[in-house]
C-alpha atoms as a PDB file:
ATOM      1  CA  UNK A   1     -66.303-128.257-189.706  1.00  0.00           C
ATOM      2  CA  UNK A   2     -65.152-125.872-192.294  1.00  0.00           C
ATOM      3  CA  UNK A   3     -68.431-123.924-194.498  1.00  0.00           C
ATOM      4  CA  UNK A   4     -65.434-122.524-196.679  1.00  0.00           C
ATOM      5  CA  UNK A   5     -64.919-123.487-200.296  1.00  0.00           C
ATOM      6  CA  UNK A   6     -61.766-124.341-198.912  1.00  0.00           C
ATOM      7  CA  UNK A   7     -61.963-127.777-196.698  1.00  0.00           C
ATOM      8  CA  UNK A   8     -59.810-128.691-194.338  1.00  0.00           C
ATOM      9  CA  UNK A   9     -58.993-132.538-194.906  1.00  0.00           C
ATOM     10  CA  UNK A  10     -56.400-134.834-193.153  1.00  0.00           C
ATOM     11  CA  UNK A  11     -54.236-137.582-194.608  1.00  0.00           C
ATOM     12  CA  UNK A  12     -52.626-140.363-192.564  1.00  0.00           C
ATOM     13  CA  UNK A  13     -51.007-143.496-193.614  1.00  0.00           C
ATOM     14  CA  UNK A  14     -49.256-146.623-192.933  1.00  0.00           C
ATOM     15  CA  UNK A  15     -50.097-147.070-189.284  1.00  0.00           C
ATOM     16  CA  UNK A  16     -50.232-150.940-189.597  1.00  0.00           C
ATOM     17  CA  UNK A  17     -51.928-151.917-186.753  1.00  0.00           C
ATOM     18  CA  UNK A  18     -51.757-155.687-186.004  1.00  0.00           C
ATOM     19  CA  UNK A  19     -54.471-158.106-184.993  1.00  0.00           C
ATOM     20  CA  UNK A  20     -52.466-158.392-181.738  1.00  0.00           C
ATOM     21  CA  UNK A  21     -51.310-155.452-180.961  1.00  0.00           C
ATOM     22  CA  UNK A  22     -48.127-155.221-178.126  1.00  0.00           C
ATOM     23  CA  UNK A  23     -48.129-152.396-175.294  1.00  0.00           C
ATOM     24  CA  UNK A  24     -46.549-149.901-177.640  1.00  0.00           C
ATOM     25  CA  UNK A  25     -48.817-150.304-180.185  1.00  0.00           C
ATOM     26  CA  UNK A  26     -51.165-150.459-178.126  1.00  0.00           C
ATOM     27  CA  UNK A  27     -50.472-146.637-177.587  1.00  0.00           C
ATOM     28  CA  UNK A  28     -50.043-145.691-180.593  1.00  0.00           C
ATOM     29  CA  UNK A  29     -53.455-146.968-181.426  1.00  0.00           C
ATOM     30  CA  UNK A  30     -54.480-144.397-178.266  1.00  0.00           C
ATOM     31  CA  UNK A  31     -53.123-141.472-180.197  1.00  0.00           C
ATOM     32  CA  UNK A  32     -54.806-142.440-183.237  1.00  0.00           C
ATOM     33  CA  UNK A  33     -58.065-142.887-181.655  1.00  0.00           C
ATOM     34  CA  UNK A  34     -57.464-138.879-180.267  1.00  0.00           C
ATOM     35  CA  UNK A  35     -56.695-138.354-183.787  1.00  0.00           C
ATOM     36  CA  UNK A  36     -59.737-139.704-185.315  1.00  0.00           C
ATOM     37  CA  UNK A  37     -61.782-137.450-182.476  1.00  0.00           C
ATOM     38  CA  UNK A  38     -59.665-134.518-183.918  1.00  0.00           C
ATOM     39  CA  UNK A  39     -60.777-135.622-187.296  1.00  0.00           C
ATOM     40  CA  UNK A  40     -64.773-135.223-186.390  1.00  0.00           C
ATOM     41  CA  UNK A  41     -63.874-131.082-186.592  1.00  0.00           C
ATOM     42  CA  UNK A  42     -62.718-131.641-190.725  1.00  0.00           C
ATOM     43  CA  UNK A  43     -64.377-131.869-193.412  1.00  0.00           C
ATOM     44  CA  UNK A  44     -62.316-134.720-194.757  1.00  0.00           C
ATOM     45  CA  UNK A  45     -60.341-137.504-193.940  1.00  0.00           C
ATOM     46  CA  UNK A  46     -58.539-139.650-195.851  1.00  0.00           C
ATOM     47  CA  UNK A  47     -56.856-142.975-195.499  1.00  0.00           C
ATOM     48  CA  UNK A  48     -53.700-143.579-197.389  1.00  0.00           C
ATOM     49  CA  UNK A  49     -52.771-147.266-196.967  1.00  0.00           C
ATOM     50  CA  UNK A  50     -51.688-150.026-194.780  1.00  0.00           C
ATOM     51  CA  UNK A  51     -53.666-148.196-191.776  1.00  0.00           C
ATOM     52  CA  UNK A  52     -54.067-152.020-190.982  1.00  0.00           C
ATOM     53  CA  UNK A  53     -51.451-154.454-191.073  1.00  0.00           C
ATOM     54  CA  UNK A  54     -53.768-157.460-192.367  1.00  0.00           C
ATOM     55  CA  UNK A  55     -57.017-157.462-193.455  1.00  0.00           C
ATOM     56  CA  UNK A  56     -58.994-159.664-195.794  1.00  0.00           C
ATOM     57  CA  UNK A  57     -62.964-160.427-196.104  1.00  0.00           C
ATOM     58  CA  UNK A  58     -64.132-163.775-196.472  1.00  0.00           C
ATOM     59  CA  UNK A  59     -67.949-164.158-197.041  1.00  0.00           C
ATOM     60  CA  UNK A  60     -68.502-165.431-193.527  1.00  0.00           C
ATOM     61  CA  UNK A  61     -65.413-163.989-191.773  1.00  0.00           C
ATOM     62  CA  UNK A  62     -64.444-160.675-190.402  1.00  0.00           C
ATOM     63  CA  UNK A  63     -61.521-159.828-188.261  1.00  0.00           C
ATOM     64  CA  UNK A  64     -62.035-159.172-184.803  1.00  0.00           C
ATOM     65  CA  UNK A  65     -59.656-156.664-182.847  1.00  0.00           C
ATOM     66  CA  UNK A  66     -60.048-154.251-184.843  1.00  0.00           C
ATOM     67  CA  UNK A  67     -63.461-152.810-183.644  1.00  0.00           C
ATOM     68  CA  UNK A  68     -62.007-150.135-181.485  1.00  0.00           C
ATOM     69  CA  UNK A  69     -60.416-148.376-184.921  1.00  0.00           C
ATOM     70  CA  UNK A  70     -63.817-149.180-186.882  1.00  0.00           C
ATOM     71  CA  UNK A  71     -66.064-147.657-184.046  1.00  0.00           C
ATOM     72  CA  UNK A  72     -63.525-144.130-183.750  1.00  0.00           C
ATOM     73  CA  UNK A  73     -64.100-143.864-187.553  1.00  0.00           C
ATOM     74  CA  UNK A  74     -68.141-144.408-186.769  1.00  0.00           C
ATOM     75  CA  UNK A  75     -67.461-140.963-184.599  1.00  0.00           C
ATOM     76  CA  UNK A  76     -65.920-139.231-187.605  1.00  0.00           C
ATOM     77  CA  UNK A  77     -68.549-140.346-190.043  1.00  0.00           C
ATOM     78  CA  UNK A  78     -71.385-139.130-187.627  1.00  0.00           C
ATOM     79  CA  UNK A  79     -69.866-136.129-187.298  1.00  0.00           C
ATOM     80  CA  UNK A  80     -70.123-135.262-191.282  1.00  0.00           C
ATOM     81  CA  UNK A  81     -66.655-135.432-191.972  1.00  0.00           C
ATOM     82  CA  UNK A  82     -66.302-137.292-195.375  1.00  0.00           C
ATOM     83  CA  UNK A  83     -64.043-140.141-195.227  1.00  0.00           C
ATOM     84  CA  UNK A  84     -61.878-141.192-198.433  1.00  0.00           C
ATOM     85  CA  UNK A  85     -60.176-144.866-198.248  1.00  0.00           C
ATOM     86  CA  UNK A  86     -57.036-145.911-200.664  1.00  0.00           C
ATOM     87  CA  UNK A  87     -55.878-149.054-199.859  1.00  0.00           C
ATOM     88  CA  UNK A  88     -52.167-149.954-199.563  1.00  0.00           C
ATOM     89  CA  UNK A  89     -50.300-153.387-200.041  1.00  0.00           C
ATOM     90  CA  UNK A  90     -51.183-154.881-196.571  1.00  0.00           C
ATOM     91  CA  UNK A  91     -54.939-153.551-196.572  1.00  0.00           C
ATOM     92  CA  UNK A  92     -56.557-153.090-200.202  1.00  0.00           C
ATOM     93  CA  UNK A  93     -58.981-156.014-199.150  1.00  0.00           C
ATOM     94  CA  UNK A  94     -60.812-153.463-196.964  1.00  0.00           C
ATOM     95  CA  UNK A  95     -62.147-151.424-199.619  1.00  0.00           C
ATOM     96  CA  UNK A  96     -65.250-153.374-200.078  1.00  0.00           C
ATOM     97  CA  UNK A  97     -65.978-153.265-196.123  1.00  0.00           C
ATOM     98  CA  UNK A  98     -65.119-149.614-195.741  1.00  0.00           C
ATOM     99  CA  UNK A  99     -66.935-148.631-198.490  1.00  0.00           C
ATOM    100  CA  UNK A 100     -70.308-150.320-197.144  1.00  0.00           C
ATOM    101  CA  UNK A 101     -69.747-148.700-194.085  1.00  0.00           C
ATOM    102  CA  UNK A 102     -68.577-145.602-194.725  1.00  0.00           C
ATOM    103  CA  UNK A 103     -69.437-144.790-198.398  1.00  0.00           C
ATOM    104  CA  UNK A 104     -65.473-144.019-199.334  1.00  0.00           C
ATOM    105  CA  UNK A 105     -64.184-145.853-203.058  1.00  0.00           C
ATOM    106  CA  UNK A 106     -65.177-149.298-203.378  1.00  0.00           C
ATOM    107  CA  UNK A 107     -62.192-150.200-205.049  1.00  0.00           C
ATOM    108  CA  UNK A 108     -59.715-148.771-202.744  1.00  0.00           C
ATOM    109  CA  UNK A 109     -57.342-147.530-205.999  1.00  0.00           C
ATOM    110  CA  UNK A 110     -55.744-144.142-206.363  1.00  0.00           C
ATOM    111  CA  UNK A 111     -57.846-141.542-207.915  1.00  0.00           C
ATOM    112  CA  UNK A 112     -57.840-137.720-207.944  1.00  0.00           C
ATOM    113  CA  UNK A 113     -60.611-135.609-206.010  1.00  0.00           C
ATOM    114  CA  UNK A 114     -61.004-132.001-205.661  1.00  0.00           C
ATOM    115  CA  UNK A 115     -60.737-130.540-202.746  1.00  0.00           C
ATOM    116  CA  UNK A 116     -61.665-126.685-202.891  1.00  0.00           C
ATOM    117  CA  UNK A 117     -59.720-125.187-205.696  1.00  0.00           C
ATOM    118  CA  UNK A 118     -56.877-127.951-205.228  1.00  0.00           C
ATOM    119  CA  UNK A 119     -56.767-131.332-207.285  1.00  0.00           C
ATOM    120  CA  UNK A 120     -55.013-134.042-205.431  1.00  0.00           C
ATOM    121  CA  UNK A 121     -54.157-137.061-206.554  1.00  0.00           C
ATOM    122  CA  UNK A 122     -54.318-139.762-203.954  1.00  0.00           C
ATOM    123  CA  UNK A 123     -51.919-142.817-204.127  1.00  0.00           C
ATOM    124  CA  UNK A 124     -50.369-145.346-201.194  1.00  0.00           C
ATOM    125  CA  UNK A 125     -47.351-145.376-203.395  1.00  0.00           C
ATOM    126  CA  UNK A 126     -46.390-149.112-203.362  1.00  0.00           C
ATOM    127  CA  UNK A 127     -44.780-149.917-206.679  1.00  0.00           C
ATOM    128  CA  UNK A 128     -44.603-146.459-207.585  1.00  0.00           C
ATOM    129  CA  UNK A 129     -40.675-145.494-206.970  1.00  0.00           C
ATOM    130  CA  UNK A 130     -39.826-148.706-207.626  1.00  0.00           C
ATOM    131  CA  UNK A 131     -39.664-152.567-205.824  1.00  0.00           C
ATOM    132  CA  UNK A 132     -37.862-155.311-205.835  1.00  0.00           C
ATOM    133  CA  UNK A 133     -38.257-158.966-207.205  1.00  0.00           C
ATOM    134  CA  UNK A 134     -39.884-159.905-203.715  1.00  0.00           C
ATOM    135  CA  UNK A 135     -41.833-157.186-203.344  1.00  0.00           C
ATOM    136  CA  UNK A 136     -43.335-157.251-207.036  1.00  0.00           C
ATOM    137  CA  UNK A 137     -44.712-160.893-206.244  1.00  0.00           C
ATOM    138  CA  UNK A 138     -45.853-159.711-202.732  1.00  0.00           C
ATOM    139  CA  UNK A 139     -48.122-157.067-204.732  1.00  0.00           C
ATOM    140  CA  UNK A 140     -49.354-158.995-207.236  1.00  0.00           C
ATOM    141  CA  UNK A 141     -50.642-161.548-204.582  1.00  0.00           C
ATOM    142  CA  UNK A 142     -52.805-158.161-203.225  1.00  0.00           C
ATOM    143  CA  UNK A 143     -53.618-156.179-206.055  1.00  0.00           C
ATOM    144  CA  UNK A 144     -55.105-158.641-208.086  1.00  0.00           C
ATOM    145  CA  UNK A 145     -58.485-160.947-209.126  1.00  0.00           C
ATOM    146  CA  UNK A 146     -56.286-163.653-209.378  1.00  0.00           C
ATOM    147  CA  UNK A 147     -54.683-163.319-205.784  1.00  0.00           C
ATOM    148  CA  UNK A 148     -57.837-162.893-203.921  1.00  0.00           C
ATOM    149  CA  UNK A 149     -59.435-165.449-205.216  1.00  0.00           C
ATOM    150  CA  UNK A 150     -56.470-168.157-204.593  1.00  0.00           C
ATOM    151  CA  UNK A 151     -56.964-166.480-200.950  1.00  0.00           C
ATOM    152  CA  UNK A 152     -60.210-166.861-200.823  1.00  0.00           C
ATOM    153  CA  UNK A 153     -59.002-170.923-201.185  1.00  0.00           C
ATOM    154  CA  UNK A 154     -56.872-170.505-197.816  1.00  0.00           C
ATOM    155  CA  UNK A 155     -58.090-171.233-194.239  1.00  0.00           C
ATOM    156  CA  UNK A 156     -57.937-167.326-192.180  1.00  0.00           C
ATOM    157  CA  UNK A 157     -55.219-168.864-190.089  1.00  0.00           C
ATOM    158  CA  UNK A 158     -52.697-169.995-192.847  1.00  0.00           C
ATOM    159  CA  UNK A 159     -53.567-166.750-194.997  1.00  0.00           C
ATOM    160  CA  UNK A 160     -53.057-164.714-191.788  1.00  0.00           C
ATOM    161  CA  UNK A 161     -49.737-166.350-191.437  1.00  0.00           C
ATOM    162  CA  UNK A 162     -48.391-166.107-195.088  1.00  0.00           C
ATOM    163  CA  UNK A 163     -49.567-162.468-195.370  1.00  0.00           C
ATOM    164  CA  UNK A 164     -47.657-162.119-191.796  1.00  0.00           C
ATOM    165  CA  UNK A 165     -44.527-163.235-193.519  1.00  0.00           C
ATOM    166  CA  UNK A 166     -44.961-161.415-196.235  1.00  0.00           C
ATOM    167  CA  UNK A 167     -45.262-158.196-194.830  1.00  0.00           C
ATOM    168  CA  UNK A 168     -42.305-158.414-193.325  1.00  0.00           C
ATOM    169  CA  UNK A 169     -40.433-159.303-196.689  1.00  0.00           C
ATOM    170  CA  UNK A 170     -41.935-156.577-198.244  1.00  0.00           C
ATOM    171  CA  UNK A 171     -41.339-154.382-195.767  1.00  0.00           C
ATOM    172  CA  UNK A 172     -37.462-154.896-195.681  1.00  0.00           C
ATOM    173  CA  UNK A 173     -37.750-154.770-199.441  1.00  0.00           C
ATOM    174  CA  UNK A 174     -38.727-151.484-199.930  1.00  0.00           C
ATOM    175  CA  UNK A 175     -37.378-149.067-197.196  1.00  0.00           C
ATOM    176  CA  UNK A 176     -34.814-147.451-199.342  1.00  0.00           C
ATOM    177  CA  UNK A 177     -32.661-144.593-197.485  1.00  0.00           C
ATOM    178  CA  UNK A 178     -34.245-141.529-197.336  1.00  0.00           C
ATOM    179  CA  UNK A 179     -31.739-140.142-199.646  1.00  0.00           C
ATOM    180  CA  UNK A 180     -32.613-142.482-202.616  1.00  0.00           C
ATOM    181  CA  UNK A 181     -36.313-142.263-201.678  1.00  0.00           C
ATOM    182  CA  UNK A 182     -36.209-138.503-202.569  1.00  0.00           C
ATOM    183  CA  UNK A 183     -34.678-138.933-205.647  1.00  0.00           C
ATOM    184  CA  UNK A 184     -36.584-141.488-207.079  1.00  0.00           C
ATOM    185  CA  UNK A 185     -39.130-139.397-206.308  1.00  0.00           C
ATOM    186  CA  UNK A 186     -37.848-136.004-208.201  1.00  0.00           C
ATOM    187  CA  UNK A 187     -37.592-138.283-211.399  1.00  0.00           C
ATOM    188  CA  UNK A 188     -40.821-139.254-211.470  1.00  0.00           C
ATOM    189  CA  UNK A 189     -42.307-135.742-210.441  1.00  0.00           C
ATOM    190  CA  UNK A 190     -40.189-134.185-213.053  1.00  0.00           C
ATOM    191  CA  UNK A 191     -42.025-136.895-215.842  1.00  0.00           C
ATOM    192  CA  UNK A 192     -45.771-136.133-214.998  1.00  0.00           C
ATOM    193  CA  UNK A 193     -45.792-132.612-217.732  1.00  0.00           C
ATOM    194  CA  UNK A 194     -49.157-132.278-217.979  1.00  0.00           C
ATOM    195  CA  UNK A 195     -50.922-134.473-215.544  1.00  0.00           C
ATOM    196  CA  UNK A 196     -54.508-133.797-214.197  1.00  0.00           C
ATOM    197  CA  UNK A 197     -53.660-132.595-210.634  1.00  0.00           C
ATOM    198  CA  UNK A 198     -52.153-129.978-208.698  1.00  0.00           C
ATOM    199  CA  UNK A 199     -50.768-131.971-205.544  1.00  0.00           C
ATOM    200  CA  UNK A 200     -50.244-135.648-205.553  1.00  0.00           C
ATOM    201  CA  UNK A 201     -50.095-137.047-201.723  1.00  0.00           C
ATOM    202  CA  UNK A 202     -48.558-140.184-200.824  1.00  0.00           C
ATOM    203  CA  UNK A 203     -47.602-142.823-198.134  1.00  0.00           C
ATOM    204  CA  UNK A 204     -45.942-146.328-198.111  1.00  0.00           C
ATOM    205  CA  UNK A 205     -41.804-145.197-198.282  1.00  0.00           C
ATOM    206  CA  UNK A 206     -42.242-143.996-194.019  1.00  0.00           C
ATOM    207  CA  UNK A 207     -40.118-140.859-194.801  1.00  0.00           C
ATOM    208  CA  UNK A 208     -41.752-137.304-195.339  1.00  0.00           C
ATOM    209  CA  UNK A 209     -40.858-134.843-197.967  1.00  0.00           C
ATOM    210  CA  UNK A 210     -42.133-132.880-199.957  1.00  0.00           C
ATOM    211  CA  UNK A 211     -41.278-131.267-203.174  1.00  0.00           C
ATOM    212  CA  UNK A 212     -42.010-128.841-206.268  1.00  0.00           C
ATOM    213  CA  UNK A 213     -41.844-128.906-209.953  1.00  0.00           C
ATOM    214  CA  UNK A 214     -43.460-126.282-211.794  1.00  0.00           C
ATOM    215  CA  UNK A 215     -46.737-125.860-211.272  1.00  0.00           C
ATOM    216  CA  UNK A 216     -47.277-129.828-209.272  1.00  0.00           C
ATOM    217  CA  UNK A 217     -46.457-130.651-205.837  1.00  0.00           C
ATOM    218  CA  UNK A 218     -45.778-133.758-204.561  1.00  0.00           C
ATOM    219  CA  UNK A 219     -45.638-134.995-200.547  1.00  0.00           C
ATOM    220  CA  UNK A 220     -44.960-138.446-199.040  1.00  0.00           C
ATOM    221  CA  UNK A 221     -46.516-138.844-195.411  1.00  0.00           C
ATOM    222  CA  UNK A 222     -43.860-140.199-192.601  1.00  0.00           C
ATOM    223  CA  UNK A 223     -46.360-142.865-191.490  1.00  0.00           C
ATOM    224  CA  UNK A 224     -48.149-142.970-188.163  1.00  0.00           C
ATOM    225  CA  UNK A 225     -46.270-146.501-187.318  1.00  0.00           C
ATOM    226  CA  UNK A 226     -42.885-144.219-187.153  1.00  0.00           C
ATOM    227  CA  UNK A 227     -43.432-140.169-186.289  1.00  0.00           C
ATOM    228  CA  UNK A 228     -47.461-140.404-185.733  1.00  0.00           C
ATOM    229  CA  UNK A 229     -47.021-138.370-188.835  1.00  0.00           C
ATOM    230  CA  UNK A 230     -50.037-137.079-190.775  1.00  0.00           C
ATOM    231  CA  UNK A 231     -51.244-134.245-193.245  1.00  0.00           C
ATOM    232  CA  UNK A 232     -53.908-131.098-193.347  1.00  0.00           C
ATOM    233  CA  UNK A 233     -54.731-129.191-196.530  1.00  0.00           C
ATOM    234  CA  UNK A 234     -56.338-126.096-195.172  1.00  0.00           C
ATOM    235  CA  UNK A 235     -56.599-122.892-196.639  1.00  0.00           C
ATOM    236  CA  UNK A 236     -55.391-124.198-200.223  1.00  0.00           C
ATOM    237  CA  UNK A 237     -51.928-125.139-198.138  1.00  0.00           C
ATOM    238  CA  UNK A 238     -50.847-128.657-197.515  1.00  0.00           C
ATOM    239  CA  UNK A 239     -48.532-129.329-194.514  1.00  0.00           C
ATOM    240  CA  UNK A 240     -46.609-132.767-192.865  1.00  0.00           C
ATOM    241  CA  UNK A 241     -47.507-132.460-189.113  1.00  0.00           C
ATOM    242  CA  UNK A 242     -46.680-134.646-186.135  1.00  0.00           C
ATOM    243  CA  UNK A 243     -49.516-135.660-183.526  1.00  0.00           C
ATOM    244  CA  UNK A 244     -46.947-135.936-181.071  1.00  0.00           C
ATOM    245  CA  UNK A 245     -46.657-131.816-180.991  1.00  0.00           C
ATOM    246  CA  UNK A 246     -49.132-130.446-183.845  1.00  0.00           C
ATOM    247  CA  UNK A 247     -52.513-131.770-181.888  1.00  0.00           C
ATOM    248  CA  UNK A 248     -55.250-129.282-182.696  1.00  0.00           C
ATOM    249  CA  UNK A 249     -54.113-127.619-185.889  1.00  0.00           C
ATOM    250  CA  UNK A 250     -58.231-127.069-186.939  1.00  0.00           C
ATOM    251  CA  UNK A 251     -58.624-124.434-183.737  1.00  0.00           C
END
């Protein structure tokens, strides 16, 4: 790993992996798990949201089928890289468990760290450009006391279901074209005059850009689930790579 003031950290985002995963996701989960093993050689990596499609703790209950993800970020922990865990609208339950076993934010919200000389403020971006009706019922279900704990009333199997469903609405709900996406996005980068951070990284909207006003930055990830997409801040300069060609950008 870097012993620069200068880390090298990578962001990914919105993978979604299901409980049950089919043959092609079953390879993208492959590339991820060569991604994590890239990971071990930074000195940070964060997770940006909805790297799981459905996840939710119950006091006596943990998901199974995940364990293959959970051990490849063991390997990255072990290694010393630091791992950093915001939560998105189909996996903010995980906080608590990541947190115990990794040490990253036990609430899973967006926050700013410091990385080298660069502050970067870390959000999944779900409500943040805007949602619809569906979608703002969808996140108040996950985002709040009140939904967890009316989950917490539900057997695994029906919650399972109904967040199954749900996802799906949501999802539909808020993939604006990339056109709109962008825009929505210049407005509210051209309202944040003199906000606390330098670069402000994002996920949730599955389309990458990136973009400049004055003296902020602002970049949405594409989202492993469609371009195996991902970030690196190295050197003080961020970047949007692709796994599929950019596979050992830390060498």
């Amino acid at each position: 790993m870097s012993a620069s003031e200068q880390p090298a950290v990578l962001f990914v985002a919105d993978a979604h992996f299901h409980l049950e995963p089919d043959a092609t996701e079953q390879r993208r989960v492959a590339r991820f798990l060569d991604f994590l093993q890239m990971a071990e050689q930074a000195d940070d990596l964060v997770l940006l949201g909805d790297i799981f499609d459905f996840w939710f703790d119950y006091p006596h209950f943990r998901l199974k089928d995940y364990d293959g993800i959970l051990s490849g970020l063991d390997a990255v922990r072990d290694a010393g890289t630091r791992l950093h865990f915001v939560g998105g609208n189909h996996d903010i339950w995980a906080a608590d468990y990541l947190h115990r076993r990794y040490g990253s934010s036990p609430d899973g919200e967006r926050r700013i760290i410091r990385f080298g000389a660069q502050r970067v403020l870390l959000d999944h971006g779900d409500g943040l450009l805007g949602r619809d009706r569906a979608y703002a019922a969808f996140r108040a279900v996950v985002r709040h006391r009140l939904g967890v704990l009316s989950a917490k009333s539900l057997h695994p199997e029906v919650l399972f279901a109904l967040s199954t469903w749900l996802s799906g609405r949501s999802r539909s709900a808020t993939r604006d074209e990339a056109v709109s996406i962008v825009d929505k996005a210049k407005r509210w980068l051209e309202r944040q005059d003199g906000a606390a951070w330098d670069l402000m990284i994002m996920g949730h909207v599955h389309h990458a850009f990136e973009l400049t006003d004055g003296p902020r930055r602002m970049a949405a990830l594409a989202g492993w689930l469609d371009t195996l997409g991902y970030g690196l801040l190295r050197d003080g300069r961020f970047r949007l790579l692709d796994f599929a060609v950019d596979t050992d950008p830390l060498t």
